[in-house]
Protein backbone atom coordinates (compact mmCIF):
# COMPACT_ATOMS: atom_id res chain seq x y z
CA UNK A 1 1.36 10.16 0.45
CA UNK A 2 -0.54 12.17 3.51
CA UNK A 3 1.68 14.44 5.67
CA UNK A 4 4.48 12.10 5.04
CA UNK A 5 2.35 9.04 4.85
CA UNK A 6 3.47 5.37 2.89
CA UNK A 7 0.73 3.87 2.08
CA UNK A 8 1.89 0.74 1.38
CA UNK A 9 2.84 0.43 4.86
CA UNK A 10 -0.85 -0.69 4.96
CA UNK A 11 0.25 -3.93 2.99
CA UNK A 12 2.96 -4.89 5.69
CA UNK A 13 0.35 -4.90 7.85
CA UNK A 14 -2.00 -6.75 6.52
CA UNK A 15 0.61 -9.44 5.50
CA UNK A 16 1.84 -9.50 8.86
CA UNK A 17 -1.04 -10.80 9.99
CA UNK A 18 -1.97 -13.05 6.83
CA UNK A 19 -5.05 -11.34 5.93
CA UNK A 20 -6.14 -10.78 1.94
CA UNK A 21 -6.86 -7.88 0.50
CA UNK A 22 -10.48 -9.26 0.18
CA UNK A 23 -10.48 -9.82 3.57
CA UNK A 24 -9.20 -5.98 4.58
CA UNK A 25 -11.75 -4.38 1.91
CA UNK A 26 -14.38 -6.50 3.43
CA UNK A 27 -13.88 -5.46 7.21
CA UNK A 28 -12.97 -1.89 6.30
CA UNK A 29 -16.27 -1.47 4.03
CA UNK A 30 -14.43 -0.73 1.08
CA UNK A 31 -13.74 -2.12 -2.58
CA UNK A 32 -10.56 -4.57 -3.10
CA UNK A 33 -9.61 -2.68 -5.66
CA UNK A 34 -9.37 0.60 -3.94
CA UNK A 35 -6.86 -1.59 -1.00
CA UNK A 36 -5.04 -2.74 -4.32
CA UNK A 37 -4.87 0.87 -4.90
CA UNK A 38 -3.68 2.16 -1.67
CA UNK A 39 -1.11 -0.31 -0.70
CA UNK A 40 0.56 0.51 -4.59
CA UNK A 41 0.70 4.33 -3.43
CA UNK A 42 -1.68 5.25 -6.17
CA UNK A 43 -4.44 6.50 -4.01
CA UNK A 44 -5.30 9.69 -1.96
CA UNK A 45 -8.05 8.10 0.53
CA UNK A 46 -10.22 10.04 3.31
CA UNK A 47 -9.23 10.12 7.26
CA UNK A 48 -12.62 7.94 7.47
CA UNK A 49 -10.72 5.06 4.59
CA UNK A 50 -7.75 5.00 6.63
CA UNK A 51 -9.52 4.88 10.15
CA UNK A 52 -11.54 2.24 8.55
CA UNK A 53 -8.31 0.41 7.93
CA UNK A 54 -6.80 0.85 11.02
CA UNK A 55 -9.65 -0.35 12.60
CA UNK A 56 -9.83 -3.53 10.21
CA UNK A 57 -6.10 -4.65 11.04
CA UNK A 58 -6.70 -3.85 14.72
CA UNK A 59 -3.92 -0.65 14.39
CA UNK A 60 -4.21 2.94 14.98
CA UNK A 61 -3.68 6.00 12.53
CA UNK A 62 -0.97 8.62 15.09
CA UNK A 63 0.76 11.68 14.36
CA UNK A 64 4.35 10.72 14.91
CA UNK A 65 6.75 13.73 15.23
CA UNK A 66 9.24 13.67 12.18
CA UNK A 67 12.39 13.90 14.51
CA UNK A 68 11.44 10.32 15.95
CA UNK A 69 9.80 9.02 12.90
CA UNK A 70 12.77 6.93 12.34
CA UNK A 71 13.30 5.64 15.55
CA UNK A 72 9.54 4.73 15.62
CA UNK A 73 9.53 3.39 11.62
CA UNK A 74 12.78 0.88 13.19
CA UNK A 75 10.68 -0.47 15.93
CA UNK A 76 7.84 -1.01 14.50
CA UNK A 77 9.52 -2.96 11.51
CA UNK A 78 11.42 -4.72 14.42
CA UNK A 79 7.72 -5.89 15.70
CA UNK A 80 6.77 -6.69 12.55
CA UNK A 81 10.26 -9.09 11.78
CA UNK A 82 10.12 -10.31 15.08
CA UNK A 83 10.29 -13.92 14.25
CA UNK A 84 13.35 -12.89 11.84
CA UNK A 85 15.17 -10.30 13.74
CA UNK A 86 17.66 -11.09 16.76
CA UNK A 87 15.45 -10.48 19.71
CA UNK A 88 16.34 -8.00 22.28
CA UNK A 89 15.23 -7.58 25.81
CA UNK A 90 13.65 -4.27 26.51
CA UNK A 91 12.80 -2.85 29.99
CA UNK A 92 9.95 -0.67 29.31
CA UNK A 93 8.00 0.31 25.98
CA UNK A 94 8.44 3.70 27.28
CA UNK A 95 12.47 2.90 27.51
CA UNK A 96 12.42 1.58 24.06
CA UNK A 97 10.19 5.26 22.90
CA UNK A 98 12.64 7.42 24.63
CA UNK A 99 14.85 9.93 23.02
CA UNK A 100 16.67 13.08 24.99
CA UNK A 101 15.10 16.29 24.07
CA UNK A 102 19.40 17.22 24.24
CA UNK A 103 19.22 19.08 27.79
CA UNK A 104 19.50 15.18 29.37
């Protein structure tokens, strides 16, 4: 893991979006074998590996402050289980982001 980091979050993202590992390795320049190795957790790959990535499954690599990790981690899995999960009207991305600092 990288500053907090699961790696094999990389694998719920490519699923989610029904793409091989083959496929992944291919648009990200890289080996199968080394995406085989990062989705397991068993690899400590470069900022330029991961960017690669990203850019492969059409996602970004952001720093997420750990007191909103959560709430971030829940929405995003939300996103991700859409068809699954109940859905929920939300006003605003920015309403569904927003947590008090504790003075509102």
């Amino acid at each position: 893991m990288i500053f907090g980091l699961d790696l094999r979050t990389f694998r719920n993202f490519r699923e989610a979006i029904h793409m091989s590992q083959n496929k992944l390795a291919d648009l990200a320049g890289t080996s199968q074998s080394k995406v085989s190795k990062i989705e397991a957790g068993k690899a400590n790959p470069e900022v330029a590996t991961l960017n690669a990535l990203c850019s492969a499954l059409d996602a970004e690599l952001i720093l997420v402050p750990r007191r909103i990790g959560g709430d971030v981690r829940r929405m995003v899995d939300r996103h991700l289980n859409r068809h699954v999960a109940a859905v929920t009207p939300v006003m605003s991305v920015r309403d569904e982001l927003f947590i008090p600092d504790g003075d509102e």
